[in-house]
Structure formats: C-alpha cells, structure tokens
N, C-alpha and C. Protein backbone atom coordinates (compact mmCIF):
# COMPACT_ATOMS: atom_id res chain seq x y z
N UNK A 1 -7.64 19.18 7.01
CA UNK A 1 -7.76 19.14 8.44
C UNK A 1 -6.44 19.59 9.04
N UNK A 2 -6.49 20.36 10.12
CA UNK A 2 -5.51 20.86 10.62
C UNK A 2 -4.91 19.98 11.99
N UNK A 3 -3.98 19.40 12.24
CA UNK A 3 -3.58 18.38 13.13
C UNK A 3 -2.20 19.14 14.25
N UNK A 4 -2.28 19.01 15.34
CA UNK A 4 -0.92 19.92 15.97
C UNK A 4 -0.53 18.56 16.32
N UNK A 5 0.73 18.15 16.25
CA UNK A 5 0.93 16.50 16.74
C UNK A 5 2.86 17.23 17.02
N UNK A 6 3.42 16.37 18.24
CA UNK A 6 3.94 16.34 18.53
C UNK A 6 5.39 15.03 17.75
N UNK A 7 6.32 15.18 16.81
CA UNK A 7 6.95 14.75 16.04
C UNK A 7 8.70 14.48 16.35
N UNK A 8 9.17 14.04 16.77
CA UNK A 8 10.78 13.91 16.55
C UNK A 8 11.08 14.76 15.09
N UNK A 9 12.15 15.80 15.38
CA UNK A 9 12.74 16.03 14.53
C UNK A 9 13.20 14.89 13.54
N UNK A 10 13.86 14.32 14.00
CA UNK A 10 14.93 13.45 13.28
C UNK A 10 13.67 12.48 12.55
N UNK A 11 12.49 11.93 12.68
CA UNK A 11 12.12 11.17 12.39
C UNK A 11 11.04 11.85 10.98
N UNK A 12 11.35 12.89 11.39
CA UNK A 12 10.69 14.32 10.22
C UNK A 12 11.63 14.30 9.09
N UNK A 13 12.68 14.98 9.52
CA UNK A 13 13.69 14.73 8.57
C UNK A 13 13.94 12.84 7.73
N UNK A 14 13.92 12.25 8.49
CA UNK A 14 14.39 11.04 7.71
C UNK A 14 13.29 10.63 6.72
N UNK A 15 12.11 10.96 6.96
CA UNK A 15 10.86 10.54 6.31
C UNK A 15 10.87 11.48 5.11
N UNK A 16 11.54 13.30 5.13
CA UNK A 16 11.64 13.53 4.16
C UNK A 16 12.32 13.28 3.06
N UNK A 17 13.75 12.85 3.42
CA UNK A 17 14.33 12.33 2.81
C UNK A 17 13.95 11.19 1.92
N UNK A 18 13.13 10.38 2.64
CA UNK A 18 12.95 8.94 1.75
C UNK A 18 11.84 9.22 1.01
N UNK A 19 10.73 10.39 1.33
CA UNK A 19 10.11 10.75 0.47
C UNK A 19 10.12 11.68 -0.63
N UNK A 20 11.66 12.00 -0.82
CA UNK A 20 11.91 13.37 -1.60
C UNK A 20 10.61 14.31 -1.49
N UNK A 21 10.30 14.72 -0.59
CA UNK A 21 9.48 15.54 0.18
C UNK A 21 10.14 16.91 -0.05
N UNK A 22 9.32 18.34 0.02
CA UNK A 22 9.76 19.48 0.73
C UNK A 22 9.87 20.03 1.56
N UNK A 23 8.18 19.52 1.53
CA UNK A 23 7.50 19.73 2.82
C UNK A 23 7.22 18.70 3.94
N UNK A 24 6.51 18.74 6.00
CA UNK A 24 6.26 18.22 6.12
C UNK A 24 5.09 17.66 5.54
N UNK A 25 4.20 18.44 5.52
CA UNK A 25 3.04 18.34 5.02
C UNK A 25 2.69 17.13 3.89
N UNK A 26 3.22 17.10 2.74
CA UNK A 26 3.59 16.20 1.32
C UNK A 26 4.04 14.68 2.60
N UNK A 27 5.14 15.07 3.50
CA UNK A 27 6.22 14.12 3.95
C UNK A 27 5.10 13.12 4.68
N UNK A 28 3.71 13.79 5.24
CA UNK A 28 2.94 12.94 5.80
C UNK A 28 2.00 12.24 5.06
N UNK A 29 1.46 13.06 4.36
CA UNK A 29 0.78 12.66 3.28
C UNK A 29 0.75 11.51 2.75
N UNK A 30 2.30 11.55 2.27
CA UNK A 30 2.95 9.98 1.23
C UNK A 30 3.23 8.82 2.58
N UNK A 31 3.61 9.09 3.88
CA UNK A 31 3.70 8.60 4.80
C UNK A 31 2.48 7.55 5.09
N UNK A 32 1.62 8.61 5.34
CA UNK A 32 0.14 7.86 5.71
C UNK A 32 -0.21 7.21 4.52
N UNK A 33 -0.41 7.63 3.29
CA UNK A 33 -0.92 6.58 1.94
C UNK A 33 -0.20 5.40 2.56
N UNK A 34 0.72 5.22 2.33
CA UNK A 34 1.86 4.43 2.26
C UNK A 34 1.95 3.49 3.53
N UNK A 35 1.58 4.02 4.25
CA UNK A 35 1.32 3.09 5.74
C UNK A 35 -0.38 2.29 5.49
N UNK A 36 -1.41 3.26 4.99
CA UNK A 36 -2.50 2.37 5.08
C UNK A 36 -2.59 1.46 3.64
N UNK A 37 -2.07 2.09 2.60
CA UNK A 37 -1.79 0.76 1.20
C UNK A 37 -1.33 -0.89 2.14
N UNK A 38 -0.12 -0.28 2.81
CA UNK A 38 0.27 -1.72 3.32
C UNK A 38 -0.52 -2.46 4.64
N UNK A 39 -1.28 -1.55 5.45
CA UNK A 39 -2.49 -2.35 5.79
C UNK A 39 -3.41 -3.04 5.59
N UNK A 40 -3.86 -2.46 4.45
CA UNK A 40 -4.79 -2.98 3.52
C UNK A 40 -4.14 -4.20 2.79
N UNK A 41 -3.04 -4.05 2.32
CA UNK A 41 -2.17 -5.52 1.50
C UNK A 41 -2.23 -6.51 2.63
N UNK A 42 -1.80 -6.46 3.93
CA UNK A 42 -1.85 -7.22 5.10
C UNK A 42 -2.77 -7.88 5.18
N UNK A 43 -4.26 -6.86 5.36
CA UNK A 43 -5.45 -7.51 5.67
C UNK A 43 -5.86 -8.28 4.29
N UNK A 44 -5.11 -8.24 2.92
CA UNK A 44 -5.89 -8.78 1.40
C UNK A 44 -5.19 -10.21 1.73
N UNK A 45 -3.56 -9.63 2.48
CA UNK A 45 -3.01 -11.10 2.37
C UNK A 45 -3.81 -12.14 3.19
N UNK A 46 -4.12 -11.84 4.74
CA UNK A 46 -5.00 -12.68 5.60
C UNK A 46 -6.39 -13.34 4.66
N UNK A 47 -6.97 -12.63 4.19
CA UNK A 47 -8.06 -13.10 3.20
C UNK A 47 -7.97 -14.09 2.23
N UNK A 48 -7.13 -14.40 1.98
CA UNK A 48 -6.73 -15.28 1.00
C UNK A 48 -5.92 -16.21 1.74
N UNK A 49 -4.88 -15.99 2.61
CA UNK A 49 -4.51 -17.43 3.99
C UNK A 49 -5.65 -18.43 3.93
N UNK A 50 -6.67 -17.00 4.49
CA UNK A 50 -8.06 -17.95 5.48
C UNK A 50 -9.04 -18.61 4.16
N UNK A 51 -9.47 -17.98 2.84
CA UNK A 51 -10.02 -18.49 1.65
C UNK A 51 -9.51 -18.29 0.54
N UNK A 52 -8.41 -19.39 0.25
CA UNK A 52 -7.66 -19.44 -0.99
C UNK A 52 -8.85 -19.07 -2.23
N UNK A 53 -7.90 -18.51 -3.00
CA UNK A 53 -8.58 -17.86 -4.14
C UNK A 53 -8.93 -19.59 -5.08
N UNK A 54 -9.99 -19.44 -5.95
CA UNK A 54 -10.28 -20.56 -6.64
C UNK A 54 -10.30 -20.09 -8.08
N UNK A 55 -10.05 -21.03 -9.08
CA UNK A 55 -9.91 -20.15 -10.55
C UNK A 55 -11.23 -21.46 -10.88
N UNK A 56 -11.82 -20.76 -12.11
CA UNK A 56 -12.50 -21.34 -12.40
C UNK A 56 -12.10 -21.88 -14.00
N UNK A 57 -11.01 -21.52 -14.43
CA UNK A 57 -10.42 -22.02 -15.89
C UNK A 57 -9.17 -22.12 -15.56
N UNK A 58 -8.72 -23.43 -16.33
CA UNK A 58 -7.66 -24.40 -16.20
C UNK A 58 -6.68 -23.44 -17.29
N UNK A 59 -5.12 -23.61 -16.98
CA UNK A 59 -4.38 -22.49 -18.08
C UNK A 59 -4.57 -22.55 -19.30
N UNK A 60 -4.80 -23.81 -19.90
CA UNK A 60 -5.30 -24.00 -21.28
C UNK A 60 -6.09 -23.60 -21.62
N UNK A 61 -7.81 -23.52 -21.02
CA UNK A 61 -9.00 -22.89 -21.12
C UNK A 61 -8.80 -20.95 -21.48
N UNK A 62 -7.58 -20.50 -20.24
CA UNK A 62 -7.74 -19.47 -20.34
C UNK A 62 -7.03 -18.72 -21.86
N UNK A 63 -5.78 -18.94 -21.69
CA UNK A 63 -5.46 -19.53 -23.31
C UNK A 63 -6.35 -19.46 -24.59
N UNK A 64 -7.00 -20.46 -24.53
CA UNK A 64 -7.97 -20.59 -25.58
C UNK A 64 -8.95 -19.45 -25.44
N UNK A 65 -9.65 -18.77 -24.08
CA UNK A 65 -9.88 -17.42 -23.98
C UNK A 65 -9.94 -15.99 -24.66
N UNK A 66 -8.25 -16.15 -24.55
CA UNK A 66 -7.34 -15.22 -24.83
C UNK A 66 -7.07 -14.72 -26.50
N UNK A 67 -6.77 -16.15 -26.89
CA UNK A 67 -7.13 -16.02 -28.33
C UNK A 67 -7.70 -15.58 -28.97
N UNK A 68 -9.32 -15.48 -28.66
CA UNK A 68 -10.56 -15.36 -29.75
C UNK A 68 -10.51 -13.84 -29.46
C-alpha cells in the first residue's frame, strides 16, 4: 500500500538509526510491528489483571509430567 504521510525529519532519522534501517520504508515497517507487538502485550497484560491465569498441576505433578 502506498501511504503519502507527512513525517519530521528528525523523527525519520532517529527511528532509523535505532532500527539499523536503510530505508524509510524497512524504518516503518519494524516501527509499526514493533508498536502493535506491544499493544497487543498491553492488551495480554490487562487479560490476565482482570482473569488470573489458573494452572491446573501443582510443580510436583508437572515434574512428574516431565519425566515420563
């Protein structure tokens, strides 16, 4: 998809940098992954706030698991 977006230099450049980027193109790319991975971690963390995870085997059980 082709996008015309209006960008700060400087904020172009710094993003390439931290992305050892060449391009902008790559520089957004890893940008955007990288912005919605940690949305998604945000929203996994809220999920588990609101319904703690439950295990259903005690460490020993799993253990004994593990073994066989």
């Amino acid at each position: 998809m082709k996008v015309t977006a209006i960008i700060p230099d400087d904020l172009i450049a710094e993003a390439m940098e931290l992305s050892k980027s060449s391009t902008v193109t790559d520089t957004l790319k890893i940008a955007l992954k990288t912005y919605i991975r940690s949305q998604k971690l945000k929203e996994l963390g809220a999920l588990v706030l609101n319904e703690p995870l439950e295990f259903k085997y005690s460490s020993q059980e799993l253990r004994e698991i593990n073994r066989k």
